[in-house]
N, C-alpha and C. Protein backbone atom coordinates (compact mmCIF):
# COMPACT_ATOMS: atom_id res chain seq x y z
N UNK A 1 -22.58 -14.43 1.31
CA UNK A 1 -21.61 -14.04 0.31
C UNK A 1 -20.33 -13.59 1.01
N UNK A 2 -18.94 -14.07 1.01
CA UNK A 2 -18.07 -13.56 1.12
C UNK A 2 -17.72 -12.25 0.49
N UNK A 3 -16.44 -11.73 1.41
CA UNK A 3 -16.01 -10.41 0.99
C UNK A 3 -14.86 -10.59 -0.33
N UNK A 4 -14.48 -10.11 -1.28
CA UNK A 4 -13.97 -10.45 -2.31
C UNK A 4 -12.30 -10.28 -1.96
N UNK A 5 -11.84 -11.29 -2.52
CA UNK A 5 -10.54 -11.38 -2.19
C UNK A 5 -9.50 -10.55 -2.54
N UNK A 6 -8.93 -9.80 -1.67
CA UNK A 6 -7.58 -9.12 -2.32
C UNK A 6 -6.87 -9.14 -3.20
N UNK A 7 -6.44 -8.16 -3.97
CA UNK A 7 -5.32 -8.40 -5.20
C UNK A 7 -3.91 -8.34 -4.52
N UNK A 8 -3.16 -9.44 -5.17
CA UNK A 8 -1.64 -9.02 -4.64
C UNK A 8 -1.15 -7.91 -4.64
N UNK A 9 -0.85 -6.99 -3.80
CA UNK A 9 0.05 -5.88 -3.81
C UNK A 9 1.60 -5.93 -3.50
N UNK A 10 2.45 -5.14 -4.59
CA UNK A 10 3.70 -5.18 -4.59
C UNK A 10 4.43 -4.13 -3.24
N UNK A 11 5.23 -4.56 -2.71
CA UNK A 11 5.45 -4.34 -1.41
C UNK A 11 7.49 -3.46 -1.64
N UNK A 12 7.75 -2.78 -1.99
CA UNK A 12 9.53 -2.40 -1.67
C UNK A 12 9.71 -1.41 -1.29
N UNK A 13 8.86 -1.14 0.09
CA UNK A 13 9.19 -0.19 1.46
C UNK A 13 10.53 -1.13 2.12
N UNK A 14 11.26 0.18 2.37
CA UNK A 14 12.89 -0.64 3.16
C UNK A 14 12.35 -1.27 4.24
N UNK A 15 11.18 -1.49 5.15
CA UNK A 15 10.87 -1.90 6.30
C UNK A 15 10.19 -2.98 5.97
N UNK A 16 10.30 -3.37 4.46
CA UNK A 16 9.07 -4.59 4.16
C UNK A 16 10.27 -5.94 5.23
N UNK A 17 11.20 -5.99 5.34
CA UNK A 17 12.66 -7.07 5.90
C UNK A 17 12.29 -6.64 7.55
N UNK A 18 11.39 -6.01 7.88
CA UNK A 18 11.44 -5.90 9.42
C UNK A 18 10.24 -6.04 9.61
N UNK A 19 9.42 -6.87 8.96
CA UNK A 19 7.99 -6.62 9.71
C UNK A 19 7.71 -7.34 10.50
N UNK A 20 6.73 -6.62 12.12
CA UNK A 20 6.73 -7.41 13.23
C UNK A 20 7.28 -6.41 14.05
N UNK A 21 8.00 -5.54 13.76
CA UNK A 21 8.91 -4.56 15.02
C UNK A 21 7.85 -3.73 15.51
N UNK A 22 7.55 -3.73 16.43
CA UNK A 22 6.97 -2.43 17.50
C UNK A 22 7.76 -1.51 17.70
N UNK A 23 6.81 0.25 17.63
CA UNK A 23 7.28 1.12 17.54
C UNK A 23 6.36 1.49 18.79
N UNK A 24 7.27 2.25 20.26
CA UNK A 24 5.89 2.69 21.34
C UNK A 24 6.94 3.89 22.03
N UNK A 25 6.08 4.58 22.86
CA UNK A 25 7.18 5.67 23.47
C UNK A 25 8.18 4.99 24.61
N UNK A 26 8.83 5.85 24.68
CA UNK A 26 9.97 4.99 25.72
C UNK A 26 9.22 5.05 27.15
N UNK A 27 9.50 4.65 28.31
CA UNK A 27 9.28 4.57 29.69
C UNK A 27 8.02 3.88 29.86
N UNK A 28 7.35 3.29 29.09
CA UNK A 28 5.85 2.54 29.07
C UNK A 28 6.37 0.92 28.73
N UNK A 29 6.18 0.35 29.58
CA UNK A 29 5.84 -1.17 29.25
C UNK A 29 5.27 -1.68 28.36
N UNK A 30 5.52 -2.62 27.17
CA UNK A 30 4.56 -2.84 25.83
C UNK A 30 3.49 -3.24 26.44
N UNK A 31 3.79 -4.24 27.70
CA UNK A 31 2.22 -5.09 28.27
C UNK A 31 1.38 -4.02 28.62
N UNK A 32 2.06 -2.60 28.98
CA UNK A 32 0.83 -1.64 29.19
C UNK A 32 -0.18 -1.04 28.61
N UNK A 33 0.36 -1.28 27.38
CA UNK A 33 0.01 -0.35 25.83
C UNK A 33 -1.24 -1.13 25.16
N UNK A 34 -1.78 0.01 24.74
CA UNK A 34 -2.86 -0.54 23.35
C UNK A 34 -1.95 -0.58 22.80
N UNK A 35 -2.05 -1.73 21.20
CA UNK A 35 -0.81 -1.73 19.98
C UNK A 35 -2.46 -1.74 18.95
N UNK A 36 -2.00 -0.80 18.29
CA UNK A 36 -2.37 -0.30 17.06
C UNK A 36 -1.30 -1.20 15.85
N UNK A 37 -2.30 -1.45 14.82
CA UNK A 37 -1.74 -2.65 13.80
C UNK A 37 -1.61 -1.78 12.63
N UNK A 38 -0.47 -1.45 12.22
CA UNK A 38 -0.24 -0.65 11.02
C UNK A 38 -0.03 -1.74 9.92
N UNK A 39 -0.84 -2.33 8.76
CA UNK A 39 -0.92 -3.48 7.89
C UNK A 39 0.29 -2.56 6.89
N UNK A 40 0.94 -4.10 6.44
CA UNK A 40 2.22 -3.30 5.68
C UNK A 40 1.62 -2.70 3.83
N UNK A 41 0.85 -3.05 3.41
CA UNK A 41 0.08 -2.33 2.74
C UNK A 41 -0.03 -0.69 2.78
N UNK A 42 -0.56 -0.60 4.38
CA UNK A 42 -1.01 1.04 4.50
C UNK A 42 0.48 1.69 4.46
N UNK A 43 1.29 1.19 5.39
CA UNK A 43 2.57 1.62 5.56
C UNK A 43 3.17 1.31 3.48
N UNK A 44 3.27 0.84 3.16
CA UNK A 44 3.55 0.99 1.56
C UNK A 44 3.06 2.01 0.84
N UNK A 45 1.69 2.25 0.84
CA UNK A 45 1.20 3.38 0.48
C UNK A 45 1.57 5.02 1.07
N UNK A 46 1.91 4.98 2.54
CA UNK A 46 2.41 5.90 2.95
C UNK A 46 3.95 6.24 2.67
N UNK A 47 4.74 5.05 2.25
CA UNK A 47 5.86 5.11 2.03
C UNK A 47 6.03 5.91 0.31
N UNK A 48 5.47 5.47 -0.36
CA UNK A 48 5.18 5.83 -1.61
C UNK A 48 5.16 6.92 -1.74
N UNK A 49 3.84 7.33 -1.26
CA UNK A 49 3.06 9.21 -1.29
C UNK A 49 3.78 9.73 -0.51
N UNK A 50 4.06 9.70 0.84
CA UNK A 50 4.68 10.37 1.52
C UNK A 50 6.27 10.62 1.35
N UNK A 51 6.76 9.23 1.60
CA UNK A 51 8.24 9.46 1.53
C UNK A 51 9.05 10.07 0.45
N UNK A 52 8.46 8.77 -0.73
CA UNK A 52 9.25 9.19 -2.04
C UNK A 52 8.38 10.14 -3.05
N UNK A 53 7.32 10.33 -2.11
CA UNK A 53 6.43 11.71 -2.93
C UNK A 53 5.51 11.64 -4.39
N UNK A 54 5.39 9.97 -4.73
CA UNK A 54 4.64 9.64 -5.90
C UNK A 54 3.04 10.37 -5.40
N UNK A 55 2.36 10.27 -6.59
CA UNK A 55 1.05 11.22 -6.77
C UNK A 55 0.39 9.41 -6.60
N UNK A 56 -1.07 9.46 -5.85
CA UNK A 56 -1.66 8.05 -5.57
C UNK A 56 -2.10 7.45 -6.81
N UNK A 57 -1.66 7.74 -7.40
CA UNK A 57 -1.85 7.20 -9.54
C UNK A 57 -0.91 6.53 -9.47
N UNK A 58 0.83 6.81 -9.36
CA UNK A 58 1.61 6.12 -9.54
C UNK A 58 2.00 5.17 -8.67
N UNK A 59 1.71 5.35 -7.74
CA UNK A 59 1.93 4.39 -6.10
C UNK A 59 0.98 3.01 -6.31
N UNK A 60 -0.59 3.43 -7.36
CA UNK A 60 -1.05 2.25 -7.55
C UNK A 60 -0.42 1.39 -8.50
N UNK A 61 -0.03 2.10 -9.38
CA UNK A 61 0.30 1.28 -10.32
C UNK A 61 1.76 0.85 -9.79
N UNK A 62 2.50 1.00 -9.18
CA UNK A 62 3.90 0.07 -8.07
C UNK A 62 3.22 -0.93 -7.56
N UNK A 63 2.45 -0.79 -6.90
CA UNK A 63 1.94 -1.51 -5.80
C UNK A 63 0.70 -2.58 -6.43
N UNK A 64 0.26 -2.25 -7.70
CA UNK A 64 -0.84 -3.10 -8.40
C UNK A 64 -2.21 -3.23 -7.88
N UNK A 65 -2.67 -2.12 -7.69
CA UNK A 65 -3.79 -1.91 -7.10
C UNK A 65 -4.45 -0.57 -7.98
N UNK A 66 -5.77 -0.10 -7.25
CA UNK A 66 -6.08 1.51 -8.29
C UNK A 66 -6.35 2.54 -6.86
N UNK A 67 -6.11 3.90 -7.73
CA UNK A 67 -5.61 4.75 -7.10
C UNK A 67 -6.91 5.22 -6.08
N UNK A 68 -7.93 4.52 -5.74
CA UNK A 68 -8.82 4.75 -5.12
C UNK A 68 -8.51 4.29 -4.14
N UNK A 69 -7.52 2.67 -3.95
CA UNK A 69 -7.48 1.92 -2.82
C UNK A 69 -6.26 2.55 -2.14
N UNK A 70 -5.76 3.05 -3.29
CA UNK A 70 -4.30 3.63 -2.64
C UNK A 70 -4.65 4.98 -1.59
N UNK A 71 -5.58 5.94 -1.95
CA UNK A 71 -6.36 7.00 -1.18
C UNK A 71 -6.51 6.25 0.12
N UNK A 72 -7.39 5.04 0.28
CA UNK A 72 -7.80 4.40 1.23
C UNK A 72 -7.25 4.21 2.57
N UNK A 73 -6.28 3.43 1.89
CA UNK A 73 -4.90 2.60 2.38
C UNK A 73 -4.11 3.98 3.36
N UNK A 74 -3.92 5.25 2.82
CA UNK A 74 -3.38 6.67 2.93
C UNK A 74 -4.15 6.63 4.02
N UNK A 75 -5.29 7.23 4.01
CA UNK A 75 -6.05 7.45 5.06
C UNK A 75 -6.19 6.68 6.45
N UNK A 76 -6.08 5.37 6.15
CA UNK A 76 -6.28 4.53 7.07
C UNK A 76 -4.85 4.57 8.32
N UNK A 77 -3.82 4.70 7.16
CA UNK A 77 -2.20 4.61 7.56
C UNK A 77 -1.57 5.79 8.22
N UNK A 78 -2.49 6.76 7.97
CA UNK A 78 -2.73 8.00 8.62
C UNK A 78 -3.12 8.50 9.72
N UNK A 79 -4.49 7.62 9.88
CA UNK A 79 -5.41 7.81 11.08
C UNK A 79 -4.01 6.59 12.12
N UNK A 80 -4.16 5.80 12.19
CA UNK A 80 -3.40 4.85 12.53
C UNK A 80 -1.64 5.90 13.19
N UNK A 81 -1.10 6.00 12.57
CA UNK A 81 0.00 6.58 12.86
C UNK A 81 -0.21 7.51 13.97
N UNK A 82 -0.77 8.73 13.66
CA UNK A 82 -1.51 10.12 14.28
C UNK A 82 -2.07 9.51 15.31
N UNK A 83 -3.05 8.49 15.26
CA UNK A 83 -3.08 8.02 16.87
C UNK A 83 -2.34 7.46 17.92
N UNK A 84 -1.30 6.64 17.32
CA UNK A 84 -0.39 6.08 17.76
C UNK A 84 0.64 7.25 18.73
N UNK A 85 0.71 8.16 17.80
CA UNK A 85 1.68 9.22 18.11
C UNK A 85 1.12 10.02 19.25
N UNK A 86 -0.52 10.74 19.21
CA UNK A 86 -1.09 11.26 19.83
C UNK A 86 -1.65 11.36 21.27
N UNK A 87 -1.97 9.59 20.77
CA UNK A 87 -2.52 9.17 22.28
C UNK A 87 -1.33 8.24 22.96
N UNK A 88 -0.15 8.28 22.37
CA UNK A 88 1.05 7.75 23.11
C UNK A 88 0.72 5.82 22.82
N UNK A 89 -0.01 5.26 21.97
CA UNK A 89 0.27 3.86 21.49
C UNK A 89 1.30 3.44 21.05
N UNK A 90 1.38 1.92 20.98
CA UNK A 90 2.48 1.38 20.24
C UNK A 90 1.48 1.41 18.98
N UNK A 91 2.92 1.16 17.92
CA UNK A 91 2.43 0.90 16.85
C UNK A 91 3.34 -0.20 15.85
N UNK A 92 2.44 -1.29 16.12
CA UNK A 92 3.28 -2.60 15.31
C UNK A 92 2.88 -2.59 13.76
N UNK A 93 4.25 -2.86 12.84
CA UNK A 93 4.25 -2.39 11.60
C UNK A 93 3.75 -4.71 11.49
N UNK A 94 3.29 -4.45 10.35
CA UNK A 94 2.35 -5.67 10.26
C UNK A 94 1.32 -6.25 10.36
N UNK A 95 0.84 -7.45 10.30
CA UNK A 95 -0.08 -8.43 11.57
C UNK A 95 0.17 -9.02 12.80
N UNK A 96 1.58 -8.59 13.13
CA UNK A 96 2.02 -9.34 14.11
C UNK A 96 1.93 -8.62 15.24
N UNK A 97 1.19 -9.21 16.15
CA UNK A 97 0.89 -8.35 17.73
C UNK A 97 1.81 -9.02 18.54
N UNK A 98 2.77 -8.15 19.48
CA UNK A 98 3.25 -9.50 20.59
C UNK A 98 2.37 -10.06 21.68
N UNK A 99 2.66 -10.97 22.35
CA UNK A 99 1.78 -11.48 23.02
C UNK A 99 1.72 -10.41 24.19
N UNK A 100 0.55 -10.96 25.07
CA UNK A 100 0.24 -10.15 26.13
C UNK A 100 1.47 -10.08 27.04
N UNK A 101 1.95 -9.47 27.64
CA UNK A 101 3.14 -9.86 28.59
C UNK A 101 4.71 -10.04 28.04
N UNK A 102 5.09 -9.70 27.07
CA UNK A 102 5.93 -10.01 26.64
C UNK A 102 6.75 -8.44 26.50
N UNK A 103 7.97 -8.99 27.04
CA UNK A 103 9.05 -7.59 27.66
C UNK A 103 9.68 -6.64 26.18
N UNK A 104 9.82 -5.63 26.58
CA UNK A 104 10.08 -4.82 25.21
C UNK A 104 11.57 -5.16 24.92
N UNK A 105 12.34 -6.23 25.43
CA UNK A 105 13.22 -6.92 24.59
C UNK A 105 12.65 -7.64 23.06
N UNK A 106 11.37 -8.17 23.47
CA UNK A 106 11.12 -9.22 22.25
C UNK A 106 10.28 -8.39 21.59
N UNK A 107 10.63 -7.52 20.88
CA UNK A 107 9.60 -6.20 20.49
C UNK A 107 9.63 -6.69 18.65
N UNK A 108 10.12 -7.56 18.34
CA UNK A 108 10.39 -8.39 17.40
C UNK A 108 9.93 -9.99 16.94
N UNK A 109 8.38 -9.75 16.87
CA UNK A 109 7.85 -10.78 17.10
C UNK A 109 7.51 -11.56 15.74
N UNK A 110 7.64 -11.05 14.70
CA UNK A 110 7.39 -11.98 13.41
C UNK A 110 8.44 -12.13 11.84
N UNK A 111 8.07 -12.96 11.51
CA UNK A 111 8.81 -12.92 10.21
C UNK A 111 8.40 -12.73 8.99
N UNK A 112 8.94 -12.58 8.08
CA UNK A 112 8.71 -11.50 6.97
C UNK A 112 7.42 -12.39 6.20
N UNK A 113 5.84 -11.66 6.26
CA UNK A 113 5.40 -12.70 5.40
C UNK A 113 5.06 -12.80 3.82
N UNK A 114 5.58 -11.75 3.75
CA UNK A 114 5.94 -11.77 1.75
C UNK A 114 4.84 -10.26 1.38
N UNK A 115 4.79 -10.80 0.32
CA UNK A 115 4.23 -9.21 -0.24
C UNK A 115 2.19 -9.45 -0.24
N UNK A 116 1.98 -10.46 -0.65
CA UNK A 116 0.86 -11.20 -0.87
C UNK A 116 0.41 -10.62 0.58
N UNK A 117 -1.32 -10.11 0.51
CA UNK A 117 -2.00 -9.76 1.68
C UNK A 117 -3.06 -10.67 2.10
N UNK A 118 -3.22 -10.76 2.91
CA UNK A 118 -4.80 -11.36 2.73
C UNK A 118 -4.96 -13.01 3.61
């Protein structure tokens, strides 16, 4: 049995036009780094609750999902960040990893792939 397919979620975080950018501390080489994958989903949900301060009721219903997944999504986008920050990771907003070896010029590795997840 497959896992059941995602519902479209509505996506209008200002960073939804940049996804793909790596975020890592300065003086570390990206090729050195674990990169932690922040899915633009979790980052939406954090943008929501956190930024603009909606209660996870209304963030689902933006985003077209229920407020259980939106909890989820929080948590996940949470743990994710906090590690990133903690243990000194990069943290690429997306699915897009750069390749192994690739200089923190090209820290800009993908293009926008719409709101649709999955």
């Amino acid at each position: 049995m497959s896992p059941r397919k995602k519902k479209q979620r509505n996506c209008i975080c200002p960073l939804r036009e940049k996804l793909g950018h790596v975020f890592k501390p300065a003086g570390t080489p990206l090729k050195e780094m674990e990169i932690i994958i922040l899915d633009h989903d979790e980052l939406e949900a954090l943008f929501l609750c956190d930024k603009q301060g909606l209660n996870q009721e209304a963030a689902g219903e933006l985003m077209g999902i229920s407020r259980g997944t939106v909890q989820r999504l929080l948590a996940q986008g949470r743990k994710k960040v906090i590690e990133a920050l903690v243990e000194q990771k990069a943290l690429a907003v997306a699915g897009d990893v750069p390749e192994q070896g690739a200089s923190d010029d090209n820290a800009e590795t993908g293009e926008r792939k719409g709101t649709e997840h999955g």
